[in-house]
C-alpha atoms as a PDB file:
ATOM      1  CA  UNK A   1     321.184  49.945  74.878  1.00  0.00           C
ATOM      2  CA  UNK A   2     318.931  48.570  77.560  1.00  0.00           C
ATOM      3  CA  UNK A   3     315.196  49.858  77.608  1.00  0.00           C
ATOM      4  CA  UNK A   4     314.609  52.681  79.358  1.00  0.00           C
ATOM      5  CA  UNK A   5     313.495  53.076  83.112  1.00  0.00           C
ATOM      6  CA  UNK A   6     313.328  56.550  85.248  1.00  0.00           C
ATOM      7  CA  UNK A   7     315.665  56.943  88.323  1.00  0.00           C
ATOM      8  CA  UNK A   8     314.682  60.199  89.738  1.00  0.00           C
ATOM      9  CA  UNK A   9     316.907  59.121  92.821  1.00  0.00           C
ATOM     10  CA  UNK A  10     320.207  59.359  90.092  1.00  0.00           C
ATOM     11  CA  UNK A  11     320.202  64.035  90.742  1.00  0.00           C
ATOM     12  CA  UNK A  12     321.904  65.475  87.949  1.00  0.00           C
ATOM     13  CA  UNK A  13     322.903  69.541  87.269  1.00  0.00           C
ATOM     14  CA  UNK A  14     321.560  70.398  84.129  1.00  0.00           C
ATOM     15  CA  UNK A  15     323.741  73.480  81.765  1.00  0.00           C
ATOM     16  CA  UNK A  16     323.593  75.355  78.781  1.00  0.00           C
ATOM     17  CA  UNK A  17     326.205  76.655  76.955  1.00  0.00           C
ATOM     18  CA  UNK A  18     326.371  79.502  74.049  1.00  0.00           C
ATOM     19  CA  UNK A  19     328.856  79.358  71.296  1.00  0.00           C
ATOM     20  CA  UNK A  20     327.234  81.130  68.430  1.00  0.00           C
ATOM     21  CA  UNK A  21     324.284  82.981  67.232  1.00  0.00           C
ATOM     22  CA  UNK A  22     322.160  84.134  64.320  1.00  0.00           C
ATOM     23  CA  UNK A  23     319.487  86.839  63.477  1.00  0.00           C
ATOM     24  CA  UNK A  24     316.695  85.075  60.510  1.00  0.00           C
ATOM     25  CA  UNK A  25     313.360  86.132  60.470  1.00  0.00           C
ATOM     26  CA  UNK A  26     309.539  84.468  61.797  1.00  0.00           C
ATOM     27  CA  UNK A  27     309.482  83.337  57.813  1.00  0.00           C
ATOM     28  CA  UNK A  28     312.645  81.489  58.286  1.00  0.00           C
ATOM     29  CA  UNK A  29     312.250  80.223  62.083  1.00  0.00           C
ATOM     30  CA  UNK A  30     308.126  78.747  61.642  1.00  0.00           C
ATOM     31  CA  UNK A  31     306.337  77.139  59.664  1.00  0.00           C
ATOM     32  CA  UNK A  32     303.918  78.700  57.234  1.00  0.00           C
ATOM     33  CA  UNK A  33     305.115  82.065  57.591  1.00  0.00           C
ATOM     34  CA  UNK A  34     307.164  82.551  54.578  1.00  0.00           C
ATOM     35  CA  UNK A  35     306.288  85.456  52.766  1.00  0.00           C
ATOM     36  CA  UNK A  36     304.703  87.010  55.657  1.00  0.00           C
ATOM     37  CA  UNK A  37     305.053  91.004  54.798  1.00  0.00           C
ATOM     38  CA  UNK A  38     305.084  91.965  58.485  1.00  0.00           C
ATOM     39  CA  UNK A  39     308.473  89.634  58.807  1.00  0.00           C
ATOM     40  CA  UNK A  40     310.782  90.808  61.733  1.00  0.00           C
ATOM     41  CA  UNK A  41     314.060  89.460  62.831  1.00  0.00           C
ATOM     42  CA  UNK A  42     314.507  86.837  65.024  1.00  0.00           C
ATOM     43  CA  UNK A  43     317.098  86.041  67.049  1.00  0.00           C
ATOM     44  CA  UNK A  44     318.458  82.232  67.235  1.00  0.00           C
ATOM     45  CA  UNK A  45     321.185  81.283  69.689  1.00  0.00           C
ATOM     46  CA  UNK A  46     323.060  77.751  69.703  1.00  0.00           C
ATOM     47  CA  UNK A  47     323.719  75.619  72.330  1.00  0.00           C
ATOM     48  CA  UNK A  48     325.886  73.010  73.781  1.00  0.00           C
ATOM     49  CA  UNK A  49     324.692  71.178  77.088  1.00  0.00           C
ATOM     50  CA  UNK A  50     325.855  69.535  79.954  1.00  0.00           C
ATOM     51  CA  UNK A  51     324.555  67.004  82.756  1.00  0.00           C
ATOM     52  CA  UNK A  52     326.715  66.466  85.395  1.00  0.00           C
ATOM     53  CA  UNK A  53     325.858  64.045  88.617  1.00  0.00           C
ATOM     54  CA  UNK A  54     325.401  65.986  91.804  1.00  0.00           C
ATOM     55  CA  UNK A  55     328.429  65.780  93.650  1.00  0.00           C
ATOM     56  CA  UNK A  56     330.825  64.904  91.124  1.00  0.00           C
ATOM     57  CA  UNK A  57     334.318  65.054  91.360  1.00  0.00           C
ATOM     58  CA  UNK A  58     335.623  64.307  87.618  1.00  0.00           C
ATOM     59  CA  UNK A  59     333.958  64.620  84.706  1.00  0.00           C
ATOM     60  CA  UNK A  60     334.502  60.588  83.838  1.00  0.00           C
ATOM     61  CA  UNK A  61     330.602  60.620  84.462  1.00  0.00           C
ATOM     62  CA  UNK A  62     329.486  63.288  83.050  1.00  0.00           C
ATOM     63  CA  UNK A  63     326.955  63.653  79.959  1.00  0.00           C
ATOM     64  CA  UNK A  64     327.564  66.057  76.903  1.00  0.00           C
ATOM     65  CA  UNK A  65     324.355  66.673  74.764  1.00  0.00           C
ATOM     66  CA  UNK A  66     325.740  67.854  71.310  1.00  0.00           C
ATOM     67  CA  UNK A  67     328.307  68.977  70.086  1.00  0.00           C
ATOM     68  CA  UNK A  68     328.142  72.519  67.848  1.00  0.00           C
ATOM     69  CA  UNK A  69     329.992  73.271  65.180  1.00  0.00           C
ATOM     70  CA  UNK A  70     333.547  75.183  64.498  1.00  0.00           C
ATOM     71  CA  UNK A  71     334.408  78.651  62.962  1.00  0.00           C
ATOM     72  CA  UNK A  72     335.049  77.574  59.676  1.00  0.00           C
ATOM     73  CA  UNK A  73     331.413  76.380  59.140  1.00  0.00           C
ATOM     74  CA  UNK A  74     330.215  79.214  60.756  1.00  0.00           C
ATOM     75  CA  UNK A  75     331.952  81.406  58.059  1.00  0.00           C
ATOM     76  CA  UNK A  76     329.988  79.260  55.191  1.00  0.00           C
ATOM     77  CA  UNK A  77     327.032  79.498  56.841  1.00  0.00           C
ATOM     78  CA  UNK A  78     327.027  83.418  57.622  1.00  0.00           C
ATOM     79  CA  UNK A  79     326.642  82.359  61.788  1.00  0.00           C
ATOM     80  CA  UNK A  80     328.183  84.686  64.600  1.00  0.00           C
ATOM     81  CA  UNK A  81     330.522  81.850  65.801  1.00  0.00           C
ATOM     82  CA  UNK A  82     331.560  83.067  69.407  1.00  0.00           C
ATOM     83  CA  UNK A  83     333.992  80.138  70.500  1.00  0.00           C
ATOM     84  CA  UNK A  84     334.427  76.807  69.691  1.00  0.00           C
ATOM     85  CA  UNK A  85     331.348  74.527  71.500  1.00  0.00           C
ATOM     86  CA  UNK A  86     334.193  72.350  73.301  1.00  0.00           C
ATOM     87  CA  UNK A  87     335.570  75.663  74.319  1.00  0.00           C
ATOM     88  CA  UNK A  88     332.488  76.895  75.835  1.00  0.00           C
ATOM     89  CA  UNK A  89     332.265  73.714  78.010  1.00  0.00           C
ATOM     90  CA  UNK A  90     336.143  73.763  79.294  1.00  0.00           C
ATOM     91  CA  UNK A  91     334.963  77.999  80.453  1.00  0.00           C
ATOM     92  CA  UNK A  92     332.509  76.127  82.494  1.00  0.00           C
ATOM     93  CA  UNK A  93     335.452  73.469  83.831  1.00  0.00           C
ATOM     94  CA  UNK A  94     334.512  70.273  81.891  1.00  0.00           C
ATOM     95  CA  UNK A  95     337.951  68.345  81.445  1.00  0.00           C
ATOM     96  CA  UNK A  96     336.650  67.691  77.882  1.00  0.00           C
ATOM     97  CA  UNK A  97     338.894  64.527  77.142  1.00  0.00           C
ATOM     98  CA  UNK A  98     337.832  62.690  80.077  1.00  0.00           C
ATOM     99  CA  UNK A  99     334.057  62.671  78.740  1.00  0.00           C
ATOM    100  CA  UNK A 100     332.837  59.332  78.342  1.00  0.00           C
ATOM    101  CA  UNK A 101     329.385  60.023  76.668  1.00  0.00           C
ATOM    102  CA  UNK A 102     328.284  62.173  74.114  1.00  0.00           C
ATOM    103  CA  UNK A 103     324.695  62.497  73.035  1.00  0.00           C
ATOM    104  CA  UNK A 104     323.719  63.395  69.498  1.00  0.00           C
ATOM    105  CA  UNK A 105     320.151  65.001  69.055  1.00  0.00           C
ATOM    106  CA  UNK A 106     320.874  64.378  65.249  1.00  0.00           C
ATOM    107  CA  UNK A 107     322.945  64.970  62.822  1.00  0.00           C
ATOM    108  CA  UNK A 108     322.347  68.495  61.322  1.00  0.00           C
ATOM    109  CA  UNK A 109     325.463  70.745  61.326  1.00  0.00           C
ATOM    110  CA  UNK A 110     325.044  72.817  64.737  1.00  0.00           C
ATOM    111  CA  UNK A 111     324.755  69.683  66.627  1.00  0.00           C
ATOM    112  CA  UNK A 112     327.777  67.613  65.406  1.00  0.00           C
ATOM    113  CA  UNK A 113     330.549  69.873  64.216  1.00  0.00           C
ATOM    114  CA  UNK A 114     332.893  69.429  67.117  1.00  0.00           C
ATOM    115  CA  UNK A 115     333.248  65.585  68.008  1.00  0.00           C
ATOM    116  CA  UNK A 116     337.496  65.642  67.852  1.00  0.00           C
ATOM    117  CA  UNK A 117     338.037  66.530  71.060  1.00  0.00           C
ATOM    118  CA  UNK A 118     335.966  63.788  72.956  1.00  0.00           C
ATOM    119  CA  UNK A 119     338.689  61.627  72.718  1.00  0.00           C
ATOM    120  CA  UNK A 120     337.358  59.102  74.834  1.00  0.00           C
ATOM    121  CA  UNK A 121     333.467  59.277  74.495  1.00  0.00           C
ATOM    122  CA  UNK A 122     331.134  56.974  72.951  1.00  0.00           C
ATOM    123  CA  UNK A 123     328.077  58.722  70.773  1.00  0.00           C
ATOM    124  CA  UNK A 124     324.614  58.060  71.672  1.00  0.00           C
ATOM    125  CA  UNK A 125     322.999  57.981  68.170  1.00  0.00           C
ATOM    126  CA  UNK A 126     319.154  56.864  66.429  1.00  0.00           C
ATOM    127  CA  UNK A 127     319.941  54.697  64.698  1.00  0.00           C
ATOM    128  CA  UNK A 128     317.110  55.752  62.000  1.00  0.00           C
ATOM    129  CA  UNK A 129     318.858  59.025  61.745  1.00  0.00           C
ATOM    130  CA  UNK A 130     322.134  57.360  60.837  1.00  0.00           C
ATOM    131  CA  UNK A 131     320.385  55.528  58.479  1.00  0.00           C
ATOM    132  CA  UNK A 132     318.767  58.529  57.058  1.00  0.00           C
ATOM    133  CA  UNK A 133     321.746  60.487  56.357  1.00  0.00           C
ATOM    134  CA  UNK A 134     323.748  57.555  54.953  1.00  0.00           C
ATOM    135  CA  UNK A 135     320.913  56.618  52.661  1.00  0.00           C
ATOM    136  CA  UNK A 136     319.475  57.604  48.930  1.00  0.00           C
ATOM    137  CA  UNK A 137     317.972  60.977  49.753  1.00  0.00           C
ATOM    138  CA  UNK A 138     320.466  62.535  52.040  1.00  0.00           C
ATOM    139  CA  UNK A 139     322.109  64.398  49.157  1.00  0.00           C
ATOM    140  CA  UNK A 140     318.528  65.565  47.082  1.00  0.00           C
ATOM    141  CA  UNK A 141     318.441  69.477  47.447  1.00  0.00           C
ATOM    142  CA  UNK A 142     316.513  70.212  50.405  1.00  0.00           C
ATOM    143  CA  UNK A 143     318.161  67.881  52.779  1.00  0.00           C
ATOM    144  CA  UNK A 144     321.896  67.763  51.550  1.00  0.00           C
ATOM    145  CA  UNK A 145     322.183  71.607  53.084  1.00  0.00           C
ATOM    146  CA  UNK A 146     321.337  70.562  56.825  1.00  0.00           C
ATOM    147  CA  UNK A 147     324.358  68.413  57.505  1.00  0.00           C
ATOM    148  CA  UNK A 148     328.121  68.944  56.644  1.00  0.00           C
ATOM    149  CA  UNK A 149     328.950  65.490  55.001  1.00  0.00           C
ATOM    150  CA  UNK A 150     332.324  65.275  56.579  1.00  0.00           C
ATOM    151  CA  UNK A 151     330.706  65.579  60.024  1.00  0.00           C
ATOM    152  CA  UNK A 152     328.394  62.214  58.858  1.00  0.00           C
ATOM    153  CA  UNK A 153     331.514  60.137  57.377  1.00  0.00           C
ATOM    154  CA  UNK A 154     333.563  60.961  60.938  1.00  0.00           C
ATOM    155  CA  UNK A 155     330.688  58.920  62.466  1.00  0.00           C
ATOM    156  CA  UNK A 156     330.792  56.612  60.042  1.00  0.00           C
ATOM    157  CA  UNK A 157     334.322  56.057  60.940  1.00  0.00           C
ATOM    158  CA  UNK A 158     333.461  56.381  64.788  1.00  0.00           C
ATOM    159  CA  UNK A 159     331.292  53.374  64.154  1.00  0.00           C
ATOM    160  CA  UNK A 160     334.081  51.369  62.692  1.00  0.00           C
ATOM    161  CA  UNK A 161     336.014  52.283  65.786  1.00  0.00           C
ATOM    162  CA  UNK A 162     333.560  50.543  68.124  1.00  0.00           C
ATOM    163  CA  UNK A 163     332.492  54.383  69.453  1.00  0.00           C
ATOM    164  CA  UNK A 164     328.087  54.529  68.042  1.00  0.00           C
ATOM    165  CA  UNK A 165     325.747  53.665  70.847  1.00  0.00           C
ATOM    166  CA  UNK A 166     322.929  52.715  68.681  1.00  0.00           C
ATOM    167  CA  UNK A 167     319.281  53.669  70.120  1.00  0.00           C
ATOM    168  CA  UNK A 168     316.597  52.353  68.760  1.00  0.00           C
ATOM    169  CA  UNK A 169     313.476  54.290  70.041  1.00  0.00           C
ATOM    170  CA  UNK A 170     313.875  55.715  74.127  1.00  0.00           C
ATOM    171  CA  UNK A 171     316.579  54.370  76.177  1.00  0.00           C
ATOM    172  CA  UNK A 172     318.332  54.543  79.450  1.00  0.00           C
ATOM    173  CA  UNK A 173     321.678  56.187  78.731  1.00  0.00           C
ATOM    174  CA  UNK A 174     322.792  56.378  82.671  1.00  0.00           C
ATOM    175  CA  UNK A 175     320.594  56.624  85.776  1.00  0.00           C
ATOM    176  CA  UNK A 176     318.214  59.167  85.883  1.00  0.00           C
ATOM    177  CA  UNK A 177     319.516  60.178  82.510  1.00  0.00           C
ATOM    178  CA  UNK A 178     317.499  58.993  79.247  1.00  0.00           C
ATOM    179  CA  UNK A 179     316.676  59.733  75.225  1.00  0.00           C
ATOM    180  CA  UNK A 180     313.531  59.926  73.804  1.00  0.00           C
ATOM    181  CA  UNK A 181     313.128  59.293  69.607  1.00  0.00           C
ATOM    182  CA  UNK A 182     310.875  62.431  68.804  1.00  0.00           C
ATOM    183  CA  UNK A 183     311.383  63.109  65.151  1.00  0.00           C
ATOM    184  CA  UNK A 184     309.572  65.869  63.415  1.00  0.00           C
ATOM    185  CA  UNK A 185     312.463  68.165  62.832  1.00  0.00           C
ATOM    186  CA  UNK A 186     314.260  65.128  61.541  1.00  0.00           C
ATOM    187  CA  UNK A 187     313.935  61.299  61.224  1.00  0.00           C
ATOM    188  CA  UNK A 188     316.079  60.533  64.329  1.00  0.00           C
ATOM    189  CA  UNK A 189     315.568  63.600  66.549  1.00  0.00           C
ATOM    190  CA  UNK A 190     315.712  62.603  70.082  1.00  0.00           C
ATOM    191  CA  UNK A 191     314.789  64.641  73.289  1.00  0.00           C
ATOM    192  CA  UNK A 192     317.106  63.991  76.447  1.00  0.00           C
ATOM    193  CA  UNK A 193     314.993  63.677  79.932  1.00  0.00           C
ATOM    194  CA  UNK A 194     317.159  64.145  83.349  1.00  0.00           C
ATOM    195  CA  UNK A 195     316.060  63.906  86.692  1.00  0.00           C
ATOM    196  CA  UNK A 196     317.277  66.884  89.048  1.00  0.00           C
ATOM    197  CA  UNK A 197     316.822  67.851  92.525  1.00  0.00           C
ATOM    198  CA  UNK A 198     314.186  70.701  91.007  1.00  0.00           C
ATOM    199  CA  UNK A 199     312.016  67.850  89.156  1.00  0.00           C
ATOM    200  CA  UNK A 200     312.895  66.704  85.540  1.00  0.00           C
ATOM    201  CA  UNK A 201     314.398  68.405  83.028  1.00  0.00           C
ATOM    202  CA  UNK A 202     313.329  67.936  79.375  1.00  0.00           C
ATOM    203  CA  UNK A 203     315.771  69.003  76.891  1.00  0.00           C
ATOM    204  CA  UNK A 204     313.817  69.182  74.211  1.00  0.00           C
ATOM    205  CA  UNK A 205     316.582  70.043  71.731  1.00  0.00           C
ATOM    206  CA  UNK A 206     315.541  70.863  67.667  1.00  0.00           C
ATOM    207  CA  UNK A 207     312.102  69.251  68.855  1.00  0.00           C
ATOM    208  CA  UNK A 208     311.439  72.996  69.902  1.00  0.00           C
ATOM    209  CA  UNK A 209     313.325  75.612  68.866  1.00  0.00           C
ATOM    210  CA  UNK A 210     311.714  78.378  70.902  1.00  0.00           C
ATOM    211  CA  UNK A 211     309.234  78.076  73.920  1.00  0.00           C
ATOM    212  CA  UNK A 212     306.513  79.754  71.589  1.00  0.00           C
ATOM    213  CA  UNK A 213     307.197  76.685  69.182  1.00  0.00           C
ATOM    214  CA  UNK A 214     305.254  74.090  71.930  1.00  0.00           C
ATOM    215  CA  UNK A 215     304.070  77.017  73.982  1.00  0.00           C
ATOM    216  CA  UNK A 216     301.798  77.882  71.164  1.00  0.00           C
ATOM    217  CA  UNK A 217     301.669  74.873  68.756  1.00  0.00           C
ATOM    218  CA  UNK A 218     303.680  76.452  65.844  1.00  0.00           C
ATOM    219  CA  UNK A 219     306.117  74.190  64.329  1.00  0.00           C
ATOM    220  CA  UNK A 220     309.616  74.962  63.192  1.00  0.00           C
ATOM    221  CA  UNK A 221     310.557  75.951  59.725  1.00  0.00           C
ATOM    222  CA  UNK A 222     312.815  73.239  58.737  1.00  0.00           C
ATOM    223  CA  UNK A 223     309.992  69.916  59.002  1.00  0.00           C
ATOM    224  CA  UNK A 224     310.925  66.790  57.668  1.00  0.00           C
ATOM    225  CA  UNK A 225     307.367  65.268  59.367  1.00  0.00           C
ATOM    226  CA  UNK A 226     304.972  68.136  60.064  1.00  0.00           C
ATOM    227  CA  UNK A 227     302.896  65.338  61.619  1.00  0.00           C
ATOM    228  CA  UNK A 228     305.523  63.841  63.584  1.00  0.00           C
ATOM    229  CA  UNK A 229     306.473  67.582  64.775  1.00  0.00           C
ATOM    230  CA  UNK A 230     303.582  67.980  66.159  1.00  0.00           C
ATOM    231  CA  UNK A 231     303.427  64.469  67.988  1.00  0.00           C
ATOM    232  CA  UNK A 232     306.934  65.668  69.009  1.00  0.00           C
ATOM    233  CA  UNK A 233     305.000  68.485  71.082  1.00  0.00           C
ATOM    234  CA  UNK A 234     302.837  66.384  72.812  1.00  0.00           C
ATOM    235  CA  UNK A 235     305.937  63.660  73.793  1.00  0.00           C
ATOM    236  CA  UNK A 236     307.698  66.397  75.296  1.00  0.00           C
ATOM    237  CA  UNK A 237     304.747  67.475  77.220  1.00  0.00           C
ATOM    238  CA  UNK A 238     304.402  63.662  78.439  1.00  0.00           C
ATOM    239  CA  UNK A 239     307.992  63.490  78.914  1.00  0.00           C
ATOM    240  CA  UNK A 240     307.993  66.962  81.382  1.00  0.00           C
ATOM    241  CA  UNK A 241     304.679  66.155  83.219  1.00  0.00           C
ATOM    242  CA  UNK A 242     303.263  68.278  85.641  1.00  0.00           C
ATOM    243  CA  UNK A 243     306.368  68.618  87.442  1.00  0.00           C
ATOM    244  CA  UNK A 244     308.795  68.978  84.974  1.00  0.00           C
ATOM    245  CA  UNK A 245     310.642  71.481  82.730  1.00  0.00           C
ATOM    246  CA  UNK A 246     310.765  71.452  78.993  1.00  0.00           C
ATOM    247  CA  UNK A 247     314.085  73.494  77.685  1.00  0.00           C
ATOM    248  CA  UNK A 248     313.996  74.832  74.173  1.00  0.00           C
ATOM    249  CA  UNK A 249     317.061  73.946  72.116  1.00  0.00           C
ATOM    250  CA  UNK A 250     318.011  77.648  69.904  1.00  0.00           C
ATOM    251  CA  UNK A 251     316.228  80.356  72.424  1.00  0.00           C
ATOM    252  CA  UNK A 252     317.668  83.522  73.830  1.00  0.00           C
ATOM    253  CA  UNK A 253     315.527  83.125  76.585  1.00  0.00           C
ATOM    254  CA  UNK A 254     317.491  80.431  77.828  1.00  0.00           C
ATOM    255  CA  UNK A 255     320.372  82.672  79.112  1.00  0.00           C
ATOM    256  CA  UNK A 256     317.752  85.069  80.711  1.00  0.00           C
ATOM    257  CA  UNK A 257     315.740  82.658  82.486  1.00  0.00           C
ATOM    258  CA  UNK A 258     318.081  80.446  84.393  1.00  0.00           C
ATOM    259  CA  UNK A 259     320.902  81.734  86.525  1.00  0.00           C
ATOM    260  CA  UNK A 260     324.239  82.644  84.913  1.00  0.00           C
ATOM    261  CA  UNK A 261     327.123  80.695  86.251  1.00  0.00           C
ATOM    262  CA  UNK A 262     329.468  82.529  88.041  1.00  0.00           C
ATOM    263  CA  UNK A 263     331.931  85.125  85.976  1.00  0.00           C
ATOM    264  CA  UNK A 264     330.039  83.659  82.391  1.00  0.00           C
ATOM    265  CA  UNK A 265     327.593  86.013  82.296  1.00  0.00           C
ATOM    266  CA  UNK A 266     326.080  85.333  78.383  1.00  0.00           C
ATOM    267  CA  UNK A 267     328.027  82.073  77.880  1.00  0.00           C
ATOM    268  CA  UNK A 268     326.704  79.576  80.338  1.00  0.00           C
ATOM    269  CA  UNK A 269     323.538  79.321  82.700  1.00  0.00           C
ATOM    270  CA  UNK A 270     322.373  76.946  85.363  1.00  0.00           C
ATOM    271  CA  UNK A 271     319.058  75.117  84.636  1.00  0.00           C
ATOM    272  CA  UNK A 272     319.001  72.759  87.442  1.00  0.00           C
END
């Protein structure tokens, strides 16, 4: 991947879309609140994103940021699975199949559960989270329940088939499109910035969780660098500037801030 550069003349349409949901508590959602006995629920929606070029008449350009996960995990993992992530995209008219590139914040379950139908993509991967999840500690207790491993051998095999972009730090992934490594949440978590007609957009992804997570400095619950979380914060801020837009990646806020698209009402919003 070539180093990365800002285009804010490259205007992109940023969108979210929700395929499933789940109700944990302030314990479970940030860290250092386990055991709390004022606990309440929480509500944690998932997300699948899009950025599309202004003006654009297929969809052989457009971006997908993630990719969800399907009903049957959703069942093992006790989630509110709504409709399949893929499915949630062709409700806002993405001609899935035609989809060139697919970015990967990393590789926990709700981000890469629903790669089969991006026939034609290429996925933009960190390389040190690929190396993470293939290496000696991916299976020890605490870490083996974040990922499915037949999501991680499918991009093994997508490697052998010529279809990993490797990234190795912040890149340029199209014009006015780029990633940003982050990590914190994980060792290859990386932040997507897009330049829109409204200023950029920083999708900050499982870097924050909820706007209180950078709005107040409170880290998520799931850390694998509490340090690097943190630091995460700060990038995004950099990243956004005084201009921008940060984007939290699991908030219900997100459908009630940005403007519902047209006859999806609570599946897909506008954000730029």
């Amino acid at each position: 991947m070539p180093d990365v550069r800002t285009d804010d003349d490259a205007i992109h349409e940023v969108y979210a879309c929700k395929f499933a949901e789940h109700t944990g508590t302030r314990g479970h959602y940030f860290y250092g609140n386990a055991g709390d006995p004022h606990d309440a629920p929480v509500d944690l929606d998932f997300f699948v994103w899009l950025i599309r070029p202004a003006g654009a008449t297929d969809d052989t350009e457009s971006i997908v940021v993630d990719a969800g996960f399907c009903a049957d995990v959703a069942a093992r993992r006790n989630r509110r699975h709504l409709r399949r992530p893929t499915d949630a995209l062709a409700e806002l008219g993405v001609a899935v199949r035609d989809v060139r590139t697919v970015i990967l914040s990393h590789l926990h379950y709700d981000h890469v559960g629903d790669l089969a139908p991006f026939e034609l993509a290429r996925f933009v991967l960190q390389e040190r989270e690929m190396a993470f999840w293939t290496g000696r500690f991916a299976g020890r207790r605490e870490y083996r329940g974040l990922v499915e491993a037949d999501d991680v051998a499918g991009l093994v095999r997508a490697n052998f088939d010529g279809r990993v972009a490797w990234v190795d730090g912040d890149a340029e992934i199209a014009p006015g499109v780029s990633v940003h490594l982050v990590g914190g949440h994980s060792p290859g978590l990386q932040a997507v910035r897009v330049a829109t007609a409204s200023g950029p957009v920083v999708l900050a992804l499982d870097a924050a969780h909820f706007w209180s997570n950078i709005e107040g400095d409170l880290p998520f619950g799931i850390v694998h660098d509490l340090a690097g979380m943190y630091a995460a914060f700060d990038r995004l801020r950099e990243l956004a500037g005084a201009e921008g837009t940060i984007v939290p990646g699991h908030d219900p806020a997100v459908l009630a801030r940005y403007p519902a698209v047209e006859g999806l009402q609570g599946v897909a919003v506008r954000i730029a």
